[in-house]
N, C-alpha and C. Protein backbone atom coordinates (compact mmCIF):
# COMPACT_ATOMS: atom_id res chain seq x y z
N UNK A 1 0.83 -1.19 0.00
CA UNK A 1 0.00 0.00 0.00
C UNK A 1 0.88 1.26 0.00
N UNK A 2 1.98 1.17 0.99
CA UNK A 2 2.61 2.76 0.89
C UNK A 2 3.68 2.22 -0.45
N UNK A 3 3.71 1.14 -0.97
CA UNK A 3 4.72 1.58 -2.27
C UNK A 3 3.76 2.09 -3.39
N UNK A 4 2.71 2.43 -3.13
CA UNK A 4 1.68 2.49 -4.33
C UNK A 4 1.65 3.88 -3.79
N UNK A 5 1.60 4.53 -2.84
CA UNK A 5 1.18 5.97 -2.48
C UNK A 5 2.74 6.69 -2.73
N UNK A 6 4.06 5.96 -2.35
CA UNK A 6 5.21 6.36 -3.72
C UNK A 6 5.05 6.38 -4.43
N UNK A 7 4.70 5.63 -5.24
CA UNK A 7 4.41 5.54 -6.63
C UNK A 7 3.58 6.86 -7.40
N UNK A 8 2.86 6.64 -6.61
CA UNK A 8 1.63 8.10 -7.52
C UNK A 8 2.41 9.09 -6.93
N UNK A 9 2.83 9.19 -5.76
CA UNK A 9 3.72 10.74 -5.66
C UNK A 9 4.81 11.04 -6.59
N UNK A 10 5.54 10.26 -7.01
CA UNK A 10 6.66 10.05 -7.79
C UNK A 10 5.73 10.51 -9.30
N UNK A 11 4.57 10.03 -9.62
CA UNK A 11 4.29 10.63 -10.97
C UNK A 11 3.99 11.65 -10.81
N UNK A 12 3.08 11.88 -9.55
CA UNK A 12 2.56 13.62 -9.73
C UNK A 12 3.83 14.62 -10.19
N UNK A 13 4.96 14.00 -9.34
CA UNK A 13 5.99 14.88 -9.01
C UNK A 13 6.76 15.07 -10.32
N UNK A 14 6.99 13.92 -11.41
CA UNK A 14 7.31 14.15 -12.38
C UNK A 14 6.38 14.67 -13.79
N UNK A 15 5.20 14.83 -13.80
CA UNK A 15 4.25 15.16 -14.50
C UNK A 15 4.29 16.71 -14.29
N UNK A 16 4.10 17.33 -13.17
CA UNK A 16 4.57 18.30 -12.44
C UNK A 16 5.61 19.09 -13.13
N UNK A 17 7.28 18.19 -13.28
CA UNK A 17 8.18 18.98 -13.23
C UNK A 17 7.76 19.00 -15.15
N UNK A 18 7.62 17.94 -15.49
CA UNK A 18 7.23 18.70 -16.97
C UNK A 18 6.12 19.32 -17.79
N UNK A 19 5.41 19.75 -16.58
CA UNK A 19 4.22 21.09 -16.74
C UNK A 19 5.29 21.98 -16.27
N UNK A 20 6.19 22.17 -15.32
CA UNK A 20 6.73 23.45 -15.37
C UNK A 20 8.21 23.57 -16.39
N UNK A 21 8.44 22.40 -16.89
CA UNK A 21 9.11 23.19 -18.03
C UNK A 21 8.55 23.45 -19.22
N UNK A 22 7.00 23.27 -19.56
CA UNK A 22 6.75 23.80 -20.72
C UNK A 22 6.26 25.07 -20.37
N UNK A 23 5.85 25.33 -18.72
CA UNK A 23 5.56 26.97 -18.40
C UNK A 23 7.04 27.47 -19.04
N UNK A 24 7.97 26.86 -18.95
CA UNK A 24 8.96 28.25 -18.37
C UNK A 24 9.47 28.21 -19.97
N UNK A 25 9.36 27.10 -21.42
CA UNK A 25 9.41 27.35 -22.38
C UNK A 25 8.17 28.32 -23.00
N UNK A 26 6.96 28.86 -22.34
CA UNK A 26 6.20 29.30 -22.92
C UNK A 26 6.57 31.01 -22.40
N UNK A 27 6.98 30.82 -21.21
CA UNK A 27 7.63 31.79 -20.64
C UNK A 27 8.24 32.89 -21.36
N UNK A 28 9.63 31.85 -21.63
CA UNK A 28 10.93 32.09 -22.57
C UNK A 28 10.52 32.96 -23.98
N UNK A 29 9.57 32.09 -24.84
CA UNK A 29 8.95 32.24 -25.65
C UNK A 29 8.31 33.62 -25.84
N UNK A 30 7.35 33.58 -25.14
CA UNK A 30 6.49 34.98 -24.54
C UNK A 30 7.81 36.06 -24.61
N UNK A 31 8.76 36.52 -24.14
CA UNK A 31 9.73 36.84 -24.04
C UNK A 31 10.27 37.29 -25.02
N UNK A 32 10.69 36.37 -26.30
CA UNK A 32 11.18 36.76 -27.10
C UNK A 32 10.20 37.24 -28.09
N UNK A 33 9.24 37.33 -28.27
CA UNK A 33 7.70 38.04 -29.13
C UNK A 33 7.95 39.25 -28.52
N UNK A 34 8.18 39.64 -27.28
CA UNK A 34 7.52 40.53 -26.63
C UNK A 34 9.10 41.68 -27.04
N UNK A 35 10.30 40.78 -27.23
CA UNK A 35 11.66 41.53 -27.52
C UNK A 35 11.36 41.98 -29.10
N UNK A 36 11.00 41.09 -30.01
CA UNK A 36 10.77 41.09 -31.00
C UNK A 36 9.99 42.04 -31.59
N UNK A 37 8.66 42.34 -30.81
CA UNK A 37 7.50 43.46 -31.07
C UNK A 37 8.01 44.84 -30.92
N UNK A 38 9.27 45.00 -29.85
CA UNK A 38 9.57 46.22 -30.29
C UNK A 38 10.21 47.13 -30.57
């Protein structure tokens, strides 16, 4: 039972870290439009 409640923490946690690197590529992104515009 608690290797199964690792388990799902371990995905949240990695699902997680790659929702925040496509924030911080949309970020980045945003960024350079915004250098670009003016």
């Amino acid at each position: 039972m608690i290797v199964l409640f690792k388990y799902s923490l371990f995905k949240t946690f990695i699902s997680l870290k790659k929702r925040n690197q496509n924030y911080e590529k949309l970020f980045h992104l945003n960024k350079i439009l915004a250098f670009k515009n003016k």
